[in-house]
Protein backbone atom coordinates (compact mmCIF):
# COMPACT_ATOMS: atom_id res chain seq x y z
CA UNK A 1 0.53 -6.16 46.32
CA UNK A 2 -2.51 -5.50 48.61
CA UNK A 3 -5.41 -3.11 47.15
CA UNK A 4 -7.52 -1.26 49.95
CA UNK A 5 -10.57 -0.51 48.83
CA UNK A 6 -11.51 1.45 45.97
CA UNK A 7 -14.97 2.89 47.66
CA UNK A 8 -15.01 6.57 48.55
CA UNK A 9 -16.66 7.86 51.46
CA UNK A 10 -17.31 11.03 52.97
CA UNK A 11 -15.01 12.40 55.25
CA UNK A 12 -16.17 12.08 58.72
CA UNK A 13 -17.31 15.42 60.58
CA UNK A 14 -15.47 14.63 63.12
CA UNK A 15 -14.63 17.20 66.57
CA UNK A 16 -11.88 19.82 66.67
CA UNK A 17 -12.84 20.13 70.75
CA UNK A 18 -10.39 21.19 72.65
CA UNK A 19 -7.04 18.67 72.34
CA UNK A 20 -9.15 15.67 71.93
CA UNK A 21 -9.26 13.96 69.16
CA UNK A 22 -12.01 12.06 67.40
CA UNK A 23 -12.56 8.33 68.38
CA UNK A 24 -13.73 7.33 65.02
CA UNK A 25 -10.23 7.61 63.90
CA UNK A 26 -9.02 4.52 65.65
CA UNK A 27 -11.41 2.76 63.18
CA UNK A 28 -9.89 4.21 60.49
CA UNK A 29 -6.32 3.37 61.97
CA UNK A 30 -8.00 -0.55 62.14
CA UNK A 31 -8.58 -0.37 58.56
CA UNK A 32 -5.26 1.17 57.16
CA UNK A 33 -5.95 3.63 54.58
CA UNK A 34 -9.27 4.69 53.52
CA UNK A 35 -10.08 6.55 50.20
CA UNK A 36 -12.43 9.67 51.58
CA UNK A 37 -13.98 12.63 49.50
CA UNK A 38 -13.37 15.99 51.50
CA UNK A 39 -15.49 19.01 51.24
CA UNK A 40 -13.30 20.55 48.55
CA UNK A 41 -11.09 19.16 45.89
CA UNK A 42 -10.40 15.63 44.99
CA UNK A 43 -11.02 12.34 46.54
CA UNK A 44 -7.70 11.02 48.57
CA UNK A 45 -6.11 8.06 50.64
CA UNK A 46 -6.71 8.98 54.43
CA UNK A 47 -3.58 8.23 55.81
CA UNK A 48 -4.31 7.60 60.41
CA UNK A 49 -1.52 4.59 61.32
CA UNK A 50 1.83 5.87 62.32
CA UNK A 51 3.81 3.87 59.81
CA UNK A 52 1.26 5.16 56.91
CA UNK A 53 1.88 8.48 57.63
CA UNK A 54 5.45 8.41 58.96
CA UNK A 55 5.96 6.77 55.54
CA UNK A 56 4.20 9.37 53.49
CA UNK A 57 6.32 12.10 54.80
CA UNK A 58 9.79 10.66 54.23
CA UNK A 59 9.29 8.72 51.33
CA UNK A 60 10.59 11.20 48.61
CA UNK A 61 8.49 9.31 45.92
CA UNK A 62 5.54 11.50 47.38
CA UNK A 63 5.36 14.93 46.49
CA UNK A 64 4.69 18.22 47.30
CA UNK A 65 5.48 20.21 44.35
CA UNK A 66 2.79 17.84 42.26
CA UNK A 67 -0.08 19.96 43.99
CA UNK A 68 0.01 22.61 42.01
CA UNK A 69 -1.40 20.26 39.16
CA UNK A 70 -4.43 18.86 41.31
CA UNK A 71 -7.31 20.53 42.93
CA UNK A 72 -6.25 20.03 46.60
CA UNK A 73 -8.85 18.00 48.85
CA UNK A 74 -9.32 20.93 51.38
CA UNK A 75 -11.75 21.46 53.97
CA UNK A 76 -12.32 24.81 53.47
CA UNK A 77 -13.32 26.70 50.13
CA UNK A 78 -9.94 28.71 48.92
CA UNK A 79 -7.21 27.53 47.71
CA UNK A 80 -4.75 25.74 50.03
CA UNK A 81 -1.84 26.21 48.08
CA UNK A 82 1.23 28.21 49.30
CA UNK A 83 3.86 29.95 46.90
CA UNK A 84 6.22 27.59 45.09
CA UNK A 85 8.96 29.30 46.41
CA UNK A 86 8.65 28.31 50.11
CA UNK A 87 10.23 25.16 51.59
CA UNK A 88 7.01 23.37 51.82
CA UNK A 89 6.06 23.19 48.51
CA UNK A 90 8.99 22.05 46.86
CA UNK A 91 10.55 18.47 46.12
CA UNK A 92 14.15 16.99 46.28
CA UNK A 93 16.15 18.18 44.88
CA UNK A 94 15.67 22.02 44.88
CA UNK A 95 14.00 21.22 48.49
CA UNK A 96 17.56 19.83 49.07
CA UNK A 97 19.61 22.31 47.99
CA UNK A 98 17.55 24.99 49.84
CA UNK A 99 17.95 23.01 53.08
CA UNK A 100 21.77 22.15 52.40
CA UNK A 101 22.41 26.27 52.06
CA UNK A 102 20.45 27.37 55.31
CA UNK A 103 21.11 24.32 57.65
CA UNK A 104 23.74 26.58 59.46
CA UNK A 105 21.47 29.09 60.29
CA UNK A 106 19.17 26.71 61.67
CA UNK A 107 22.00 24.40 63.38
CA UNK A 108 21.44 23.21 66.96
CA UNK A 109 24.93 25.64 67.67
CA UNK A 110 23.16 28.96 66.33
CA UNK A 111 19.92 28.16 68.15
CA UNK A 112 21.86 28.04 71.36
CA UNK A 113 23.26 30.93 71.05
CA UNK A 114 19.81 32.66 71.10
CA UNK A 115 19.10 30.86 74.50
CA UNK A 116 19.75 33.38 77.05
CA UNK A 117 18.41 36.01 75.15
CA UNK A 118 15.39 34.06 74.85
CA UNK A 119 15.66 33.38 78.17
CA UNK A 120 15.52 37.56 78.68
CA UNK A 121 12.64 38.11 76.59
CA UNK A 122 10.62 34.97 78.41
CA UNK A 123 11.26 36.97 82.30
CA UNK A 124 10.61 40.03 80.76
CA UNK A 125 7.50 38.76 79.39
CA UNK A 126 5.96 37.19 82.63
CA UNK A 127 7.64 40.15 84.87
CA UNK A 128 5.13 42.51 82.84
CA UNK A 129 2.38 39.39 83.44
CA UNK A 130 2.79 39.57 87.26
CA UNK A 131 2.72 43.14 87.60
CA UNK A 132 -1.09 43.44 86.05
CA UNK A 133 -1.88 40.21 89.01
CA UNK A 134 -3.20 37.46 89.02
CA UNK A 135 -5.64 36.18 87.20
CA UNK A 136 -3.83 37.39 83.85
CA UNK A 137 -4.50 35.91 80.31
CA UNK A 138 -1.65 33.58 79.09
CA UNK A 139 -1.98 34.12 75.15
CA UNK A 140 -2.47 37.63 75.33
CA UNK A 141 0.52 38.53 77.84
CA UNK A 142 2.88 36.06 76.79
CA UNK A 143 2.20 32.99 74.03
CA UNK A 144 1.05 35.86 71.36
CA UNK A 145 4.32 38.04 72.15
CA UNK A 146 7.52 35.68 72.30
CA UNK A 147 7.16 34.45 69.22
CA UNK A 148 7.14 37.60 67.22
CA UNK A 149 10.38 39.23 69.51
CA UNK A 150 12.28 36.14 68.62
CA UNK A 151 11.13 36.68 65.30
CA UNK A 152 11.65 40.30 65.31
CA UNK A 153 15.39 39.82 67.27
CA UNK A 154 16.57 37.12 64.82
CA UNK A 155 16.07 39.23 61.53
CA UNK A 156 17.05 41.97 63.38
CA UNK A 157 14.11 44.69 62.88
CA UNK A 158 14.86 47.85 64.09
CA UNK A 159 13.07 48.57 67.54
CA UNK A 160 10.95 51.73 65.96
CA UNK A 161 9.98 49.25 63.46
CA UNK A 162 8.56 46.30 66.28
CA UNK A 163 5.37 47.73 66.21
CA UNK A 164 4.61 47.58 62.48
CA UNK A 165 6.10 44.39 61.80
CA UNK A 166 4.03 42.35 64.08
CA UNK A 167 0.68 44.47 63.00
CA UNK A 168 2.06 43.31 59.21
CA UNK A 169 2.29 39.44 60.11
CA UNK A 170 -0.40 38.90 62.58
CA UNK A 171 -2.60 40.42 59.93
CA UNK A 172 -0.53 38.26 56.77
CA UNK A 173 -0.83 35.12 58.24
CA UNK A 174 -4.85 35.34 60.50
CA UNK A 175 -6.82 32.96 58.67
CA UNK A 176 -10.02 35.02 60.10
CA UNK A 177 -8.50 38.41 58.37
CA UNK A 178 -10.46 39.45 55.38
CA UNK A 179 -8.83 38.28 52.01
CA UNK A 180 -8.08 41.89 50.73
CA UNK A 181 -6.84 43.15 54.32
CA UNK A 182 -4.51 40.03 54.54
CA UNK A 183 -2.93 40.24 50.52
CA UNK A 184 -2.17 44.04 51.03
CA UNK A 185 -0.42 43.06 54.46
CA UNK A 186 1.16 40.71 52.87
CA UNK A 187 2.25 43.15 50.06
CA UNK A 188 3.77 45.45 52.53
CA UNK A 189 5.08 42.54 54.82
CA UNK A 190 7.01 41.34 51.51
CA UNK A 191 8.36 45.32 50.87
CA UNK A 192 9.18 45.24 54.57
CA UNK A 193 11.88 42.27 53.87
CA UNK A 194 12.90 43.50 51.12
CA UNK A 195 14.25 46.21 52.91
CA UNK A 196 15.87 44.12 55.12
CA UNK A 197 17.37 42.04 53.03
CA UNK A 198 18.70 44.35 50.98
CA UNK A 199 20.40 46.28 54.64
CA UNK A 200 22.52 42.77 54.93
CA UNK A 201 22.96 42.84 51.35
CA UNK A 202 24.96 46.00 52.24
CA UNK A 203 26.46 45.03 55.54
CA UNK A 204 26.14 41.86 57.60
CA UNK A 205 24.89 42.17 61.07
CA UNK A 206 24.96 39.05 63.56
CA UNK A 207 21.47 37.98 62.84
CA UNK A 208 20.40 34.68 61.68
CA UNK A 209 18.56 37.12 58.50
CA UNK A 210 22.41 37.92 57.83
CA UNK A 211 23.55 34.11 57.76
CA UNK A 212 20.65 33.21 55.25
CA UNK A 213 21.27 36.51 53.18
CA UNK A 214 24.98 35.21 52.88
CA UNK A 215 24.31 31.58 52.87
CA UNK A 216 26.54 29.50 50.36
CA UNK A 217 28.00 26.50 49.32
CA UNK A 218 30.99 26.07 46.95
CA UNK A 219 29.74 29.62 45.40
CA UNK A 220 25.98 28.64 45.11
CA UNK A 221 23.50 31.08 46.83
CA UNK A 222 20.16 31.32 47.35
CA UNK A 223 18.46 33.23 44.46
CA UNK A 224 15.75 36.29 45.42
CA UNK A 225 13.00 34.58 45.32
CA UNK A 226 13.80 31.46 47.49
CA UNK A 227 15.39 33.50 50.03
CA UNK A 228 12.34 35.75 50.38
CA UNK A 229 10.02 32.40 50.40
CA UNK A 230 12.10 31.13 53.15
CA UNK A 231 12.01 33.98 54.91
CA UNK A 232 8.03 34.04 54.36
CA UNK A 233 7.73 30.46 55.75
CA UNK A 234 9.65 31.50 58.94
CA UNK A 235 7.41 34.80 59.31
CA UNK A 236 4.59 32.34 59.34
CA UNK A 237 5.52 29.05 60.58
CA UNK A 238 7.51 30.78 63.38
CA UNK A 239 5.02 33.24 64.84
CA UNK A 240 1.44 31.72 64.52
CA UNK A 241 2.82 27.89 64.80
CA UNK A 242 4.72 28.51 67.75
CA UNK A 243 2.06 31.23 69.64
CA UNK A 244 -0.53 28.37 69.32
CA UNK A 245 1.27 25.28 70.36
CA UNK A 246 2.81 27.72 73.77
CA UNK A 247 -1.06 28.28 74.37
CA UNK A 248 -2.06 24.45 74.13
CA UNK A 249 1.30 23.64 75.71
CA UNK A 250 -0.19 25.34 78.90
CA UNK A 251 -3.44 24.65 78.60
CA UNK A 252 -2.36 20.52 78.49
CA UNK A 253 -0.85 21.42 81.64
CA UNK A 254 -3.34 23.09 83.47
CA UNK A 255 -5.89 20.23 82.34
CA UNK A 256 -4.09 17.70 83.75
CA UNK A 257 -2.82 18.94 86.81
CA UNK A 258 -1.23 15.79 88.11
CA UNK A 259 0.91 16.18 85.13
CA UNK A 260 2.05 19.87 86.42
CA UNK A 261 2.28 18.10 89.70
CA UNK A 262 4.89 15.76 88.87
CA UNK A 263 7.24 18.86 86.45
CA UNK A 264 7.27 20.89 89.72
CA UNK A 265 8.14 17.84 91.87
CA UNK A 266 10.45 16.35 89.11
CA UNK A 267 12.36 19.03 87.06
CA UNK A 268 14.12 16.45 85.49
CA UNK A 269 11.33 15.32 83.97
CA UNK A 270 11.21 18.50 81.32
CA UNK A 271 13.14 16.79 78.02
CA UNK A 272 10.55 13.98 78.23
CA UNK A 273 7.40 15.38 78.79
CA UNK A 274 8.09 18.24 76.00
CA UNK A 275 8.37 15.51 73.79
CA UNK A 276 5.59 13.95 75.38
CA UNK A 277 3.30 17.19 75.05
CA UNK A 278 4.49 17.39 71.25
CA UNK A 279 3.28 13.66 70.42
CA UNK A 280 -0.15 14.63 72.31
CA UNK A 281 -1.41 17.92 71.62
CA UNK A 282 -3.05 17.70 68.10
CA UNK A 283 -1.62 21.27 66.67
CA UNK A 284 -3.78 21.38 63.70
CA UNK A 285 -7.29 20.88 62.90
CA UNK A 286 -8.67 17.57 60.51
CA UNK A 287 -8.06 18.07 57.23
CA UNK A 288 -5.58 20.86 56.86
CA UNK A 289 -2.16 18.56 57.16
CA UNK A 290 -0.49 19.18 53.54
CA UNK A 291 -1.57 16.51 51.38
CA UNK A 292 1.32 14.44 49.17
CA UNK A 293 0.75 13.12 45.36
CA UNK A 294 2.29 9.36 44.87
CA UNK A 295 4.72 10.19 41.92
CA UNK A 296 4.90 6.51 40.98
CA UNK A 297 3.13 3.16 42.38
CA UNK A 298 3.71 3.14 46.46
CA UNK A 299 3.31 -0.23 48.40
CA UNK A 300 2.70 1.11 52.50
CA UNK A 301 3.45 -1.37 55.19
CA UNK A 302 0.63 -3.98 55.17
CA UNK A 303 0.84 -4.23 51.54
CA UNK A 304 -1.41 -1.12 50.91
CA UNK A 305 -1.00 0.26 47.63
CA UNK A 306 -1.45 4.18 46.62
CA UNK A 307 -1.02 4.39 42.54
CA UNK A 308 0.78 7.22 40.86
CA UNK A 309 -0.94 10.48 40.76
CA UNK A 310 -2.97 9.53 43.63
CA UNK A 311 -2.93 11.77 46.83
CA UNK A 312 -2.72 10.74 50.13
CA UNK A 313 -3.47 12.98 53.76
CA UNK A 314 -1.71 12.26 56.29
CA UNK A 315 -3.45 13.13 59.83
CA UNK A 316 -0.09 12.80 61.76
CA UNK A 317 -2.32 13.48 65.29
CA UNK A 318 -3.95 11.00 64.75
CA UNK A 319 -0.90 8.71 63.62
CA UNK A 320 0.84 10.55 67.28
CA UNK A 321 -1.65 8.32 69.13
CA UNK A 322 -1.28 4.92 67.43
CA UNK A 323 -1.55 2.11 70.32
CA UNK A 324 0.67 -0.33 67.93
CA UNK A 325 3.74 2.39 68.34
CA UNK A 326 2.68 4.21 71.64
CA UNK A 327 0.95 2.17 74.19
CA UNK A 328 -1.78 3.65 75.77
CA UNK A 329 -1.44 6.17 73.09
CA UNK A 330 -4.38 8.12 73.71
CA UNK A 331 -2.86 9.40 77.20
CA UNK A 332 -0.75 11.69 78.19
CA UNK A 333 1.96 9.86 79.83
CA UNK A 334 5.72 11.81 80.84
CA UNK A 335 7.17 8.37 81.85
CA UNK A 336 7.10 6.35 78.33
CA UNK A 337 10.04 4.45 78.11
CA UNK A 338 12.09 4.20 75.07
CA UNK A 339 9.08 5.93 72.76
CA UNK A 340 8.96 5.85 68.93
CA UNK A 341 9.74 9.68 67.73
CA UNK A 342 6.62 12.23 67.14
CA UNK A 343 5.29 13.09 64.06
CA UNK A 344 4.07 16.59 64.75
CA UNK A 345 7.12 18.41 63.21
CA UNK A 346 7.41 16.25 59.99
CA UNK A 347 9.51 13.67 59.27
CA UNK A 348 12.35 13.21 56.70
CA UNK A 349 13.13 16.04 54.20
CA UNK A 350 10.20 18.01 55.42
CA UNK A 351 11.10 17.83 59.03
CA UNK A 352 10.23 21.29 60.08
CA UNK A 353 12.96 23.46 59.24
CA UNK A 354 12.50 25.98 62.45
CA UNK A 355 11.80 23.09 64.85
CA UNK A 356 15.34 23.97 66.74
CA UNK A 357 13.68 27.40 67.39
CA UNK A 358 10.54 26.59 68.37
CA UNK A 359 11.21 23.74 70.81
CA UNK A 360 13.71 26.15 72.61
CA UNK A 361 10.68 28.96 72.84
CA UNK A 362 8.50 26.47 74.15
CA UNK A 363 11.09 24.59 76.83
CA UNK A 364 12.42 27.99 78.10
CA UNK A 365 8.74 28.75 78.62
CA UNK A 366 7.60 25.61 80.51
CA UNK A 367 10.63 25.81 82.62
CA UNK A 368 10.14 28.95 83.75
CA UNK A 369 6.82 28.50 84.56
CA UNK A 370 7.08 25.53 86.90
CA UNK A 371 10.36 27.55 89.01
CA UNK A 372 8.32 31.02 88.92
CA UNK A 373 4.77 29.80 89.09
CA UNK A 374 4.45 26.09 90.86
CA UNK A 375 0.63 26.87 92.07
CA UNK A 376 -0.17 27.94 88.56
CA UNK A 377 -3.76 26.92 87.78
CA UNK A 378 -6.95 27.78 85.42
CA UNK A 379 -8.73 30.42 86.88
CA UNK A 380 -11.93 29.21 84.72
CA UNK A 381 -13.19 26.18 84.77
CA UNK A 382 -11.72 23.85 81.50
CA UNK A 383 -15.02 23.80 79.84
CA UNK A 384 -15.44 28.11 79.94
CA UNK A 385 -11.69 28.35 78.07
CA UNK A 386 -12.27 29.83 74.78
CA UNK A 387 -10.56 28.29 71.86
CA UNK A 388 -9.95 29.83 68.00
CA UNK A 389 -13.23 28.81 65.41
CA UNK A 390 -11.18 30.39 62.63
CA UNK A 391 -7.88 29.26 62.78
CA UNK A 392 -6.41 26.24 61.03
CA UNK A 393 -4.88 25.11 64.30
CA UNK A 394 -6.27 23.83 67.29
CA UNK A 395 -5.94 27.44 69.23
CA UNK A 396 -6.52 28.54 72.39
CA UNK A 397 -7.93 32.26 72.02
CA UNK A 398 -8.13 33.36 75.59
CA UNK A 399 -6.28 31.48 78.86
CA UNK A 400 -7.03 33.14 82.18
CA UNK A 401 -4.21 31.69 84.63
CA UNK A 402 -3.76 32.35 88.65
CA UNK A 403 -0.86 31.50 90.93
């Protein structure tokens, strides 16, 4: 087997500007992997080349779970570690099991069921946008609020309760909220399930919260604590996730206005250039991807060996933009013929468990924009759009579109 090198070297401080992402990075994709010290924690294998990374994601021999043993190379000072009861930190096979008893809930079937009133909630959204006029902010009137009514439909909160829930998780899961302010909200946001789950405890409702509540197979059932850590994961990946990647979703569009050009001509075009938009858009910033521990010796394509109890971080936006996989990789292109799939939502066991959800959010959305809004444009110039210093994803804070 091939050894990479041994030497460490800083990691680069590279750009989070915008959705571009750092050029430096197609050295390190030349190279294969590269062993690189981040601010915080220990030294790992950067991980940039499609098949690296695809690799390190479905390969079950690296492991989540094993972080809670390490001190996690981090870029920022806290600890990066989530609870061990949600999806993301656990290995095969209690990750399987877990996934085996909620796949219903998350089938293709019961997302589709959610469409048209998703499709409601989307027209009522931008019906409230167009009455304020144009110019009207994007996040604020619409990518910031979809999100948490799906959220809010699909575990079925009361309506008198709307207003407290999404106060409770905007305030659980903002990175820039104070530590104190965001572990009491999360206190209360945990009580505030709780309740829930103990109403479909009592009597199911039709609510994807009642089909996880009541998930089983052959008499197994999700204990307390996973079910609360799943529902913990969706309160987070499925509000803040999707809100950000609607926001860059537009603001890809509106960048590249040929690109908006050819949706509007071309409808048809939609299934490709979601995808297309998903390989592109870099969702998260360097350094925050979750980083995977090689539970025994790991050969990588090009003979590139990772030794047990070594981690590895995978930048899969980087990996999204590989020229040997995606020609032309670094552009945005909604004609690629035949392409490899995108790593942005995981890949293998870890493939995101709400993706279903959020690409139907985020296709409604686009649709309706191009047959509602076809002369929809910035109404700043690109550089004056202000985007999020404090979150963990690349976030568009404030998008002021005209049509």
């Amino acid at each position: 087997m091939a050894r990479v090198t041994d030497e460490i070297i800083p990691y680069p401080r590279v750009f989070d500007d915008r959705l571009e992402v750092d050029p430096v990075f197609k050295d390190f994709q030349r190279d294969g992997l590269v062993r690189v010290q981040l601010p915080y924690g220990e030294s790992c294998w950067l991980a940039t080349r499609y098949e690296h990374v695809r690799s390190v994601y479905g390969d079950r021999r690296f492991s989540r779970a094993a972080g809670f043993e390490h001190d996690v190379p981090r870029v920022w000072a806290g600890s990066s570690l989530i609870d061990p009861s949600m999806p993301l930190a656990m290995d095969p096979p209690r990750h399987t099991r877990l996934r085996r008893l909620t796949s219903g809930a998350f089938s293709p079937r019961r997302i589709r069921e959610l469409r048209a009133w998703v499709q409601r909630e989307i027209d009522d959204l931008l019906d409230h946008m167009e009455q304020e006029g144009s110019p009207a902010d994007f996040v604020l009137r619409f990518a910031w609020n979809l999100p948490i009514r799906v959220l809010a439909g699909i575990m079925g909160v009361p309506s008198e309760d709307i207003s407290q829930f999404r106060h409770l998780v905007e305030t659980a899961t903002g990175v820039s909220t104070l530590p104190e302010a965001r572990e009491e909200a999360s206190g209360q946001l945990n009580e505030f399930v709780i309740g829930l789950i103990a109403e479909r405890r009592a009597a199911m409702q039709d609510d994807l919260l009642s089909d996880l509540v009541h998930a089983t197979d052959d008499e197994d059932r999700l204990d307390e604590a996973e079910l609360l850590g799943l529902i913990m994961s969706l309160l987070a990946g499925g509000f803040e996730t999707t809100a950000w990647q609607l926001g860059s979703t537009a603001y890809a569009l509106m960048d590249h206005q040929e690109h908006w050009r050819q949706l509007v001509d071309d409808p048809e075009l939609l299934p490709n250039a979601l995808e297309e938009l998903w390989r592109w858009i870099p969702s998260f910033k360097y350094g925050t991807n979750f980083v995977r521990w090689a539970s025994t010796d790991i050969e990588l394509s090009g003979g590139a060996l990772v030794r047990a109890g070594e981690a590895v971080l995978p930048e899969h936006a980087v990996a999204n933009r590989d020229d040997s996989v995606f020609p032309h990789g670094w552009e945005l292109d909604f004609h690629r013929a035949d392409p490899r799939p995108h790593l942005s939502l995981g890949f293998g066991a870890h493939f995101c468990m709400g993706a279903n959800l959020a690409n139907m959010q985020i296709a409604l959305s686009v649709e309706t924009l191009v047959r509602r809004y076809p002369n929809l444009r910035l109404a700043i110039p690109t550089e004056e759009v202000k985007w999020s210093e404090s979150s963990f994803m690349r976030s568009v804070e404030v998008l002021p579109l005209a049509w």
